[in-house]
Protein backbone atom coordinates (compact mmCIF):
# COMPACT_ATOMS: atom_id res chain seq x y z
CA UNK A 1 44.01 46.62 -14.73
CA UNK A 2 40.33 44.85 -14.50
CA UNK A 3 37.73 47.13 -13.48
CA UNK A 4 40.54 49.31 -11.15
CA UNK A 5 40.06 52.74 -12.63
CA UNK A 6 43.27 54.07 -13.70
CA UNK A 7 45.93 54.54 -11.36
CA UNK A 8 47.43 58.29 -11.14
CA UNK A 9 50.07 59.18 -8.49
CA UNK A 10 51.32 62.37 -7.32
CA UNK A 11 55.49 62.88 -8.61
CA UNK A 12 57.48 65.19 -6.19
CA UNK A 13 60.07 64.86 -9.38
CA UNK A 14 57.61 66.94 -11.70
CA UNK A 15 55.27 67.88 -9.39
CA UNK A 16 52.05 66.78 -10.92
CA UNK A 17 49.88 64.20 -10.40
CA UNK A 18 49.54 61.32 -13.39
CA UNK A 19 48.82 58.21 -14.89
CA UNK A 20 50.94 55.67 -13.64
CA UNK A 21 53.06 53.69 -16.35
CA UNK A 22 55.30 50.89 -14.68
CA UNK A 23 58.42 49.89 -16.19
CA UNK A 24 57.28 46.12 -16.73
CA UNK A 25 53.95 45.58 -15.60
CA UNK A 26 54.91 42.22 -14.97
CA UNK A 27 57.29 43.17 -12.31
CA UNK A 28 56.42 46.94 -11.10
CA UNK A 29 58.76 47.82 -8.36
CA UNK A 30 58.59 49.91 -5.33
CA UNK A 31 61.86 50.79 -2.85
CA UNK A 32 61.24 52.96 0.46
CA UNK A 33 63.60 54.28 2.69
CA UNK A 34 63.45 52.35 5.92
CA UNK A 35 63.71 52.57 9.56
CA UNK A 36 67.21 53.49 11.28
CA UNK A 37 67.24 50.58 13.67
CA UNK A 38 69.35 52.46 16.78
CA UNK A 39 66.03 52.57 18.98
CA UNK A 40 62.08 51.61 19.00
CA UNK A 41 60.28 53.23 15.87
CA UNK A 42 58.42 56.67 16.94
CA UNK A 43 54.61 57.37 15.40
CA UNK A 44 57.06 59.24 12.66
CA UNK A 45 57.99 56.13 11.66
CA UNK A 46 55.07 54.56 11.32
CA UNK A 47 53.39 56.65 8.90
CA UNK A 48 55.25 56.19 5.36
CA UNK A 49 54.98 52.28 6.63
CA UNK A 50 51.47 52.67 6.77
CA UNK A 51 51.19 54.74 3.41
CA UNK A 52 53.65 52.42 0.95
CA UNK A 53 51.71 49.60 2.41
CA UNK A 54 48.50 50.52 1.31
CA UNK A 55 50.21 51.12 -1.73
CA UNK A 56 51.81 47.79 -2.15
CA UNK A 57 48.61 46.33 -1.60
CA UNK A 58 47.31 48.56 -4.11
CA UNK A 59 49.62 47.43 -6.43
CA UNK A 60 48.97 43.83 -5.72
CA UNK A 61 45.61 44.25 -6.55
CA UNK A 62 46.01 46.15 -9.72
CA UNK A 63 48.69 43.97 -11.23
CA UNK A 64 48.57 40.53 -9.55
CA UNK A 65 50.37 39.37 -5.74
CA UNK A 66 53.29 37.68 -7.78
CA UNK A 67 54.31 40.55 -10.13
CA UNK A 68 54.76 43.19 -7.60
CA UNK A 69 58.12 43.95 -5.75
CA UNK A 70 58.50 45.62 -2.60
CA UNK A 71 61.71 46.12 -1.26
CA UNK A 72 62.14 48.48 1.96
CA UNK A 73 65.65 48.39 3.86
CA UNK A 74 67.19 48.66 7.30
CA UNK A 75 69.72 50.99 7.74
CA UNK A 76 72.01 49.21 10.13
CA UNK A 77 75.28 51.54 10.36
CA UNK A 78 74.81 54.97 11.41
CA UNK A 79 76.43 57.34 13.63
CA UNK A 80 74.00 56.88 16.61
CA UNK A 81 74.02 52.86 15.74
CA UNK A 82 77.61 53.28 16.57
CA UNK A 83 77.00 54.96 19.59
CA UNK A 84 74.51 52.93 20.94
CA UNK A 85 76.54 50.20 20.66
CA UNK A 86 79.42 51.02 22.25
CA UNK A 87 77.62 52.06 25.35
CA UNK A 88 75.78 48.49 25.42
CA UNK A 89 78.15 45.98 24.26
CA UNK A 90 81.44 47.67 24.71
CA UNK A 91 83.51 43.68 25.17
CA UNK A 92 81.83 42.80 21.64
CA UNK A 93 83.88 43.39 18.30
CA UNK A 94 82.93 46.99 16.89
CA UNK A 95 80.81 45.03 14.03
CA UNK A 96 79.66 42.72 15.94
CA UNK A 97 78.27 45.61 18.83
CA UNK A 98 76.40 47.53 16.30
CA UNK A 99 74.73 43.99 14.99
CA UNK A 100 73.49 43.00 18.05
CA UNK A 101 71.79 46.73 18.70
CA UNK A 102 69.96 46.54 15.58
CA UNK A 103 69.15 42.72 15.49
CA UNK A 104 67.05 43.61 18.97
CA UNK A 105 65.83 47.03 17.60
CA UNK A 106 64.81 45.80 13.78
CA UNK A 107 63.07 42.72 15.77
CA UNK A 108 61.01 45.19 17.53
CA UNK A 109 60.02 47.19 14.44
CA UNK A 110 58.70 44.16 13.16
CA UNK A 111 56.66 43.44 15.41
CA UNK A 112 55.32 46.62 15.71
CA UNK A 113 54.69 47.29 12.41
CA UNK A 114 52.67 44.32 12.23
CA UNK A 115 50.37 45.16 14.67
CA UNK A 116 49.82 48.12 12.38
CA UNK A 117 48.60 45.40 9.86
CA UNK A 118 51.33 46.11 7.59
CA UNK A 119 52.73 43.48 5.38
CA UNK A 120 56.11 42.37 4.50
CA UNK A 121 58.20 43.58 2.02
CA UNK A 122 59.46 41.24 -0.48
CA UNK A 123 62.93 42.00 0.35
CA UNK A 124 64.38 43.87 3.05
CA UNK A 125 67.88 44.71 3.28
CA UNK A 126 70.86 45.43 5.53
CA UNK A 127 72.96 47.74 4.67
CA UNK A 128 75.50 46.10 6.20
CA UNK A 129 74.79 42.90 3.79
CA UNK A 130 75.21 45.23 0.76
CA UNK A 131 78.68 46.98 1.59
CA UNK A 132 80.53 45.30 -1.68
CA UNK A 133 77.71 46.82 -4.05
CA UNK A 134 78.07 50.20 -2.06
CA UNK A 135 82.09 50.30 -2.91
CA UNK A 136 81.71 49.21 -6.28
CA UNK A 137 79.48 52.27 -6.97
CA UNK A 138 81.78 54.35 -5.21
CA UNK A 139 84.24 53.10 -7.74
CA UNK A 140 82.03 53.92 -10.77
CA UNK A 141 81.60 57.00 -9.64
CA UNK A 142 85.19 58.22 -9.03
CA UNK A 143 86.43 56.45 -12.18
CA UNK A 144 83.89 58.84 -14.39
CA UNK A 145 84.78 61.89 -12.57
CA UNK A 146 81.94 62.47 -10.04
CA UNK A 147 83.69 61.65 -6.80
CA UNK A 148 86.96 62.85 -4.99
CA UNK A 149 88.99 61.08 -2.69
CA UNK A 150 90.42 64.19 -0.32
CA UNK A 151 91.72 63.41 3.38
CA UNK A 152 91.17 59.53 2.95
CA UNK A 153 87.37 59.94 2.21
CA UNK A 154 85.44 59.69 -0.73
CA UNK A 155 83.05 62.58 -1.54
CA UNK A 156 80.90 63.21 -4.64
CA UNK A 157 81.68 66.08 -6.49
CA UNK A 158 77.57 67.96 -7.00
CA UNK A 159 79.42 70.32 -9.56
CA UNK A 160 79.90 67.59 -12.14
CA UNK A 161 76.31 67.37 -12.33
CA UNK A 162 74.84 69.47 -14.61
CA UNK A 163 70.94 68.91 -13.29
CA UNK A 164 72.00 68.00 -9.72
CA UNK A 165 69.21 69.64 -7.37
CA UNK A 166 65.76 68.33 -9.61
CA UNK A 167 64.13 66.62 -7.11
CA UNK A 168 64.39 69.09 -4.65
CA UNK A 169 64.37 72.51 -6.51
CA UNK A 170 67.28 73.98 -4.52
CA UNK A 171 69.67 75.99 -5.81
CA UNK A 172 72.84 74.09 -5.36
CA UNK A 173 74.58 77.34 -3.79
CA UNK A 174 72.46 76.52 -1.20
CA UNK A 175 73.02 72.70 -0.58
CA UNK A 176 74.65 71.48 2.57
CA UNK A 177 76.20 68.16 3.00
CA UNK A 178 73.59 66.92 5.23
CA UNK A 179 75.32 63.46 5.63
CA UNK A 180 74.62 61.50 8.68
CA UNK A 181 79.13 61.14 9.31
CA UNK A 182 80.68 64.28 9.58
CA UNK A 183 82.40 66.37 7.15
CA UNK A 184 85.78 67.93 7.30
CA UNK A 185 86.97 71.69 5.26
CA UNK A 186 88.06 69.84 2.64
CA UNK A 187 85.61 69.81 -0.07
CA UNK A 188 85.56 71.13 -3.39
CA UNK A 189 82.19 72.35 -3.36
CA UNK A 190 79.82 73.04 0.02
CA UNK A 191 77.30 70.78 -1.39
CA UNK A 192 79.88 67.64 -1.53
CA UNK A 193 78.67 65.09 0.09
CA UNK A 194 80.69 61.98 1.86
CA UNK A 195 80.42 58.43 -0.07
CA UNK A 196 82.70 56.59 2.04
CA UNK A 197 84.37 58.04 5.63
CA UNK A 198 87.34 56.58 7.17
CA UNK A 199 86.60 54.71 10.58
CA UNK A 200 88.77 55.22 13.76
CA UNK A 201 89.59 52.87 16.04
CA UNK A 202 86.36 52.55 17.73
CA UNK A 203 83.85 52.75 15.26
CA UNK A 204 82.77 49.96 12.87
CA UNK A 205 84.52 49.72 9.46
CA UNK A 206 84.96 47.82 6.39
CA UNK A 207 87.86 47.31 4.29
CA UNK A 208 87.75 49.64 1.40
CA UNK A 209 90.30 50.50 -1.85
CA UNK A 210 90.64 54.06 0.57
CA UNK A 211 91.27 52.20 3.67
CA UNK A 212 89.12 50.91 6.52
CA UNK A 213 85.72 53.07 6.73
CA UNK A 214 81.91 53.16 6.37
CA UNK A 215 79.60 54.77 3.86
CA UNK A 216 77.97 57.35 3.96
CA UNK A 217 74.37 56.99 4.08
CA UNK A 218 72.57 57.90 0.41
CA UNK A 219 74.98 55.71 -0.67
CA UNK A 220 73.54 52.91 1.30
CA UNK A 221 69.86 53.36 -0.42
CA UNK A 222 71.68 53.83 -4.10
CA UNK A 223 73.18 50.33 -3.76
CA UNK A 224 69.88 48.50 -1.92
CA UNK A 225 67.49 49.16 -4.73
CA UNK A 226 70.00 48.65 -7.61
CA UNK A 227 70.92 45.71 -6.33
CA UNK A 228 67.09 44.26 -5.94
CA UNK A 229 65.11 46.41 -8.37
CA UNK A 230 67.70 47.57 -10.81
CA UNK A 231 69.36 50.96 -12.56
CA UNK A 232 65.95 52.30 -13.25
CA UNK A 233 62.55 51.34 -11.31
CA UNK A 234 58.82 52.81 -11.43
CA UNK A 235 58.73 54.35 -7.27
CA UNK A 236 60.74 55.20 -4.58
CA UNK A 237 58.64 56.60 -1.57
CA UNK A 238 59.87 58.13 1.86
CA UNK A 239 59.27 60.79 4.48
CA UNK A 240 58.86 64.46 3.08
CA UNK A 241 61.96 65.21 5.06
CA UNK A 242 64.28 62.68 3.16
CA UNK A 243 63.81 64.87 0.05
CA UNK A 244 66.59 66.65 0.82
CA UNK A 245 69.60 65.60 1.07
CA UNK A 246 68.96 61.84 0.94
CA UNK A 247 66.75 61.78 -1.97
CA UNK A 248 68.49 64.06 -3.84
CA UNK A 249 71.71 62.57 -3.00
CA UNK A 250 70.73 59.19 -4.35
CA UNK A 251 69.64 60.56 -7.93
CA UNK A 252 73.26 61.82 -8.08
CA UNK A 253 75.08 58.92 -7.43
CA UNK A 254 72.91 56.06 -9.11
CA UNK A 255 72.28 58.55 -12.41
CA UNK A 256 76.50 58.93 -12.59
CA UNK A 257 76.94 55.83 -11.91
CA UNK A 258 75.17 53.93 -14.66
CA UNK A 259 74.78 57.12 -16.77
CA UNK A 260 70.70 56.57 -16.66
CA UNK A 261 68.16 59.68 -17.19
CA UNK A 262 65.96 58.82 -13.80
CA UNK A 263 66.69 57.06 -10.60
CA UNK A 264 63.08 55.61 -10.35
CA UNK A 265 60.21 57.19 -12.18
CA UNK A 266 57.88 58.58 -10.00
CA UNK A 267 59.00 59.98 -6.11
CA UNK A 268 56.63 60.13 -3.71
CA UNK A 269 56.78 61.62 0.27
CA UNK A 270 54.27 61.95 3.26
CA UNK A 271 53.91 64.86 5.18
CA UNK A 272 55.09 65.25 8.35
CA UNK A 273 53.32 64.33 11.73
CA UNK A 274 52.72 66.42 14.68
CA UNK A 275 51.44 64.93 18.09
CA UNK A 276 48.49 66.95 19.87
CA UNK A 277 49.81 70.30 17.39
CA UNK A 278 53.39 70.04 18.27
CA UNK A 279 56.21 68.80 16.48
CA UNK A 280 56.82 65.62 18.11
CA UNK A 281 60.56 65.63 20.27
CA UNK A 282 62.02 64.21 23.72
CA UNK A 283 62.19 68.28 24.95
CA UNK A 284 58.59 68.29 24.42
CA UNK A 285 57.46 65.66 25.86
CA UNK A 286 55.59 64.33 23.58
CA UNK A 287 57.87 61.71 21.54
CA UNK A 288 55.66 59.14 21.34
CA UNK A 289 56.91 55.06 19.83
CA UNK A 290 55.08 52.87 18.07
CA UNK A 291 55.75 49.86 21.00
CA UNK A 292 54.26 52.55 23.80
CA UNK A 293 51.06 53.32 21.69
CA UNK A 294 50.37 49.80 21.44
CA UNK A 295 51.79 48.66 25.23
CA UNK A 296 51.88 51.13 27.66
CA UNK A 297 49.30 54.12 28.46
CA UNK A 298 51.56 57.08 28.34
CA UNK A 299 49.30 58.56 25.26
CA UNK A 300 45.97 59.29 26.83
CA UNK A 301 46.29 56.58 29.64
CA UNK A 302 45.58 53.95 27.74
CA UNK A 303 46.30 51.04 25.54
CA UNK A 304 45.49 51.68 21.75
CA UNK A 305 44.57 48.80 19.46
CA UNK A 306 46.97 48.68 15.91
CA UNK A 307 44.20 49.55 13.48
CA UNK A 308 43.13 52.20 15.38
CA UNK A 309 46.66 53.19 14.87
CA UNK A 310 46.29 52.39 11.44
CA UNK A 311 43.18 53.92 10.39
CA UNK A 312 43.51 56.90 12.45
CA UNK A 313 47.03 57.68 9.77
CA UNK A 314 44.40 56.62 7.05
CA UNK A 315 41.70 59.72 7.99
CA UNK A 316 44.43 62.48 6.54
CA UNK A 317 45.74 62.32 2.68
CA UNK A 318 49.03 60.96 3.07
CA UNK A 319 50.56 64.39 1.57
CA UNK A 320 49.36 65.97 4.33
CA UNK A 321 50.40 66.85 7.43
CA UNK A 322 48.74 64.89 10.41
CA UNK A 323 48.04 65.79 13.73
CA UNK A 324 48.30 62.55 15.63
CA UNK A 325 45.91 63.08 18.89
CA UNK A 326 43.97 61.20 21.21
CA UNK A 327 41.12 63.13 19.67
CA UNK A 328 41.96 61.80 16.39
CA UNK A 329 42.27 58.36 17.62
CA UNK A 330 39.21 58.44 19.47
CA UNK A 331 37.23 59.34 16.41
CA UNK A 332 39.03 56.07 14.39
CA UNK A 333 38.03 54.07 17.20
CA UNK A 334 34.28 55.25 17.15
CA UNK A 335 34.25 54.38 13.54
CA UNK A 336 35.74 51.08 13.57
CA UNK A 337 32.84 49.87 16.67
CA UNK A 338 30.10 50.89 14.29
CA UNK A 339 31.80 48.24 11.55
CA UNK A 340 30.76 44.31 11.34
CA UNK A 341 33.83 42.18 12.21
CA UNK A 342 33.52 39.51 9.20
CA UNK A 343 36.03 37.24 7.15
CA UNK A 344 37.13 38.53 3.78
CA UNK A 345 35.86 36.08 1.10
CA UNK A 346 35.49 36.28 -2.89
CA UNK A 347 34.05 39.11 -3.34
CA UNK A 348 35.72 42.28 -4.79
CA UNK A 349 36.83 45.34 -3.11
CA UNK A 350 34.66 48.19 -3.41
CA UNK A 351 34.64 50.14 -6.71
CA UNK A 352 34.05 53.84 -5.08
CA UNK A 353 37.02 53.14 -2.41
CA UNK A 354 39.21 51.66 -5.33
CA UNK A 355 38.20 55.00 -7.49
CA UNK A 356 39.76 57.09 -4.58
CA UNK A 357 42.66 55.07 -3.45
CA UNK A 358 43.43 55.26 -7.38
CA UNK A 359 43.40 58.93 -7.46
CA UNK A 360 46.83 59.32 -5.18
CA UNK A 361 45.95 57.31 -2.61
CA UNK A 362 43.07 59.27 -1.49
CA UNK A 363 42.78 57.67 1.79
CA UNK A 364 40.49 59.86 2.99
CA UNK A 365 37.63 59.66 0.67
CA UNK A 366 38.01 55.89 0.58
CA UNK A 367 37.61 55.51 4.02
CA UNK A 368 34.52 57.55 3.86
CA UNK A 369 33.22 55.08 1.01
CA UNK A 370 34.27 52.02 3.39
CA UNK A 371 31.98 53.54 6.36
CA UNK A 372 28.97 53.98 3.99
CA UNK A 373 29.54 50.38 3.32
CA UNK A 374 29.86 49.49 6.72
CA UNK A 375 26.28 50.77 7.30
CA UNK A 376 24.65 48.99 4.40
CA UNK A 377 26.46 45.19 5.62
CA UNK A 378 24.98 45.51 8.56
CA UNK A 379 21.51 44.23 6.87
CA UNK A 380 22.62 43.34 2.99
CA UNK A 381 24.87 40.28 2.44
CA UNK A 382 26.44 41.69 -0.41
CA UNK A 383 27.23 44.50 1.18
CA UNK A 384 29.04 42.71 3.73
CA UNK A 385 31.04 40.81 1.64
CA UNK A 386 32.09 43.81 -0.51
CA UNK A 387 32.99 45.59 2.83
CA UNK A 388 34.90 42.80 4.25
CA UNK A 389 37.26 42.93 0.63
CA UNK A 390 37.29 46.13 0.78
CA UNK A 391 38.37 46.67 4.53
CA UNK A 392 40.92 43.55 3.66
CA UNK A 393 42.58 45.83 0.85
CA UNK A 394 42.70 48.90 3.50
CA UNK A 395 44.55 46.56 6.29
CA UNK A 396 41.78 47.81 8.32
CA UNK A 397 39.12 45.00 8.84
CA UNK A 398 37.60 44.81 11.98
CA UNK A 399 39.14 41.88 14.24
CA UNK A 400 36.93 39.27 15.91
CA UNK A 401 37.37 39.87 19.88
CA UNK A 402 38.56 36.43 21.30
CA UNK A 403 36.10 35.35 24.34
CA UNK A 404 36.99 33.40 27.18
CA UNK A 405 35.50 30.22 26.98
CA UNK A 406 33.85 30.87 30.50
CA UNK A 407 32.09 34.39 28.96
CA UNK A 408 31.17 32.41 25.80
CA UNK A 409 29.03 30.13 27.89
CA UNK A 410 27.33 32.41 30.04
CA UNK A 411 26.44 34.60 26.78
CA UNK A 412 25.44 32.05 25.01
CA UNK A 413 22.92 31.33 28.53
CA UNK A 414 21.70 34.31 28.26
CA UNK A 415 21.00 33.68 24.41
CA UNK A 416 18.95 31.03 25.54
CA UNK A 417 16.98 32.30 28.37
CA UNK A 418 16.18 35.47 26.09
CA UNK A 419 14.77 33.01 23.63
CA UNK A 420 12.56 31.64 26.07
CA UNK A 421 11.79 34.95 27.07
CA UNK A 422 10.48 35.80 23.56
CA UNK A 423 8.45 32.27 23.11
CA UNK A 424 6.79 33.52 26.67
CA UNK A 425 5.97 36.69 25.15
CA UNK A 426 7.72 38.31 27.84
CA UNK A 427 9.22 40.82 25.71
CA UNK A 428 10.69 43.54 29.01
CA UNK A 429 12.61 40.74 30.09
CA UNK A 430 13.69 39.69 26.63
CA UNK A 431 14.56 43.42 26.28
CA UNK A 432 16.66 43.21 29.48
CA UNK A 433 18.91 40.68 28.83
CA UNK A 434 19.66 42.24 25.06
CA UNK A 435 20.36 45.63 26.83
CA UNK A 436 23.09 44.04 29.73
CA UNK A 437 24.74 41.89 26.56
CA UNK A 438 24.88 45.52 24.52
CA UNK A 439 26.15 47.35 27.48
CA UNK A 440 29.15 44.56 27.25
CA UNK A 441 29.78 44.69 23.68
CA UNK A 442 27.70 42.03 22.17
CA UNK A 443 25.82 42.34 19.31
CA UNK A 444 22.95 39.83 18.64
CA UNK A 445 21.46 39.09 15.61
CA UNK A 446 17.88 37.34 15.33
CA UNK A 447 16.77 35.14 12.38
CA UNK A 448 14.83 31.89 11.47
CA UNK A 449 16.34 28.52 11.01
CA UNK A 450 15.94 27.97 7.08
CA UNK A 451 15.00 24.05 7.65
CA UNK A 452 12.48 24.40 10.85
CA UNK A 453 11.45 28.00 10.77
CA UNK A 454 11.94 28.60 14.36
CA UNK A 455 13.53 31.67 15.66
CA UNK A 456 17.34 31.57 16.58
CA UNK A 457 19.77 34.11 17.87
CA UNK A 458 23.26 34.36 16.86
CA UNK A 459 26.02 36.54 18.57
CA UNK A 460 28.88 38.61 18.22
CA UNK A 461 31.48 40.44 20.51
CA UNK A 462 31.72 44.06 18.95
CA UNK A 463 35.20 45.52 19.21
């Protein structure tokens, strides 16, 4: 691991925080549950995006770019996929309708996600792509005794699990279903959960050993990350809310189905987001996407940048719950003006951010670090270059503004008549000119041409 301190994560399976041990730390691998593509992405959405990617870049840095696997799915058949598109393309094939809502939806997440400065996963799924895996766990699963077929579906028996319920330390008296198709009166148990649901006539299906139908939607995850990361792999990551059912759920089947201890060895789950102290919904007003943050001005009249976005999610521990507020985003966009926009180059990343970031992503003292930084760059080299690693490794370094070719003329005019200004000893009007170029955001910077010794002026738009 180089100088990278030693990397300890918090496990919602044991509920401890420790030293993290990959599986093959020539190929550590990393599977998050992904968006529902039925509609834009919410600011919901956007925060275990925002966590597993620091994470993956994290992990990139730790154990090399090319030895790191990061696979994060679309879930592209759902009840309200279904819905969707039979209301918008009702002429189109059922399996055609619901691929032409999510094509446009999961082309919008992308996009929006990287304005967030996220990066892409190595592999990204469909479930719609992986429906042949899906049935042949299904299959494994009722040929060992786990699963049921009872009305035409395909449910999985919880009973026949001795240590179903581990991740989520619920009783399993008390389990629901909690599948996203619904569930008839026919179930063995009241924690049964659907694998595979028969499709009517106007809903999308696939042709299944229990007829025409659609799975149900742990199974979906089960089959994604077995497919691209294996029967056993080091994370799995998600909302706090996916803990139960869906997390749980997918233990079950991929542990019956190919009879392995663990799913993936360490779980982890960010907390929940509220928007201005209120859970975020369309009753209250206050449902918020990730496309209207960044486009329209419905959250405090106004525009807000992506890594504002980004680093305002970064200012709470991701374990946390966040209040996502204009106050909040406000104070990320303070701190980002006070830090030099600069290129990354060779230097490393920051040894007291990688310390925190290494102690369960502690986003929050890291960021801290990275503003201390910020400060000292502004007048030591090395301090710059550090910063501008570091800030690279975040996702959060400072953009350049683009000028108009116009405005870069009449500043750099300015620049000029200032200097003149300065040779005249006319310092009040020199003084003038740098306060009207401040009051519009540029930052200049005086020095001394290393061959002549004269003085020169460079400048900078500040963000």
């Amino acid at each position: 691991m180089g100088g990278t301190p030693e990397l300890k994560l918090y496990n919602t399976l044991t509920r401890e925080k420790s030293a993290f041990k990959p599986i093959d730390a020539e190929n550590v691998r990393m599977y998050v549950c992904g968006p529902t593509v039925y509609d834009f992405a919410h600011i919901g959405n956007a925060r275990p995006v925002i966590v597993f990617d620091v994470l993956f870049r994290l992990l990139r840095h730790v154990y090399g770019e090319n030895h790191v696997t990061y696979a994060r799915n679309i879930t592209d058949v759902d009840d309200k996929i279904n819905a969707r598109a039979l209301r918008d393309h009702p002429g189109l094939p059922l399996n055609e309708a619901i691929r032409a809502v999510t094509e446009k939806t999961e082309t919008q997440f992308h996009a929006d996600v990287a304005e967030l400065g996220c990066l892409e996963p190595n592999v990204e799924p469909r479930a719609t792509d992986n429906i042949q895996e899906m049935i042949e766990i299904i299959g494994k699963l009722i040929s060992n005794g786990h699963a049921y077929v009872a009305a035409g579906e395909v449910l999985f028996d919880t009973r026949s699990m001795a240590d179903y319920g581990q991740l989520s330390k619920r009783p399993l008296d008390e389990q629901q279903a909690g599948a996203r198709v619904a569930v008839d009166a026919h179930k063995k148990n009241p924690g049964d959960f659907v694998l595979w649901k028969l499709s009517s006539h106007n809903e999308p299906g696939w042709e299944s050993p229990w007829g025409r139908g659609r799975p149900g939607w742990h199974i979906e995850c089960s089959a994604m990350s077995r497919r691209y990361l294996g029967d056993i792999f080091d994370i799995h990551g998600g909302g706090l809310d996916l803990i139960f059912p869906h997390h749980e759920n997918e233990i079950a089947q991929s542990r019956c189905a190919h009879g392995t201890e663990v799913m993936a060895n360490v779980w982890m789950h960010n907390g929940f987001v509220q928007v201005e102290g209120r859970k975020m919904s369309k009753s209250e007003g206050n449902f918020v996407t990730i496309h209207d943050l960044l486009h329209t001005q419905i959250f405090g009249g106004r525009k807000w940048p992506g890594e504002v976005l980004r680093l305002a999610m970064l200012m709470t521990h991701y374990r946390e719950p966040i209040d996502f507020s204009i106050k909040r985003l406000e104070e990320a966009e303070r701190l980002l003006a006070k830090w030099p926009a600069t290129e990354p180059g060779d230097a490393e990343p920051d040894e007291t951010v990688l310390n925190a970031l290494a102690d369960d992503l502690n986003t929050v003292a890291a960021v801290q670090a990275l503003h201390a930084l910020a400060q000292a760059a502004h007048t030591d080299p090395a301090a710059g270059a550090s910063f501008a690693a570091t800030a690279a490794l975040l996702g959060v370094l400072p953009k350049k503004a683009e000028i108009d070719e116009a405005v870069a003329a009449a500043v750099d005019a300015l620049v000029a008549m200032r200097l003149e200004m300065l040779k005249a000893k006319n310092f009040a009007e020199a003084d003038k000119i740098r306060d009207e170029l401040t009051a519009k955001g540029i930052q200049l910077k005086d020095g001394k041409d290393a061959a002549t010794g004269e003085r020169v002026t460079t400048w900078e738009m500040k963000r």
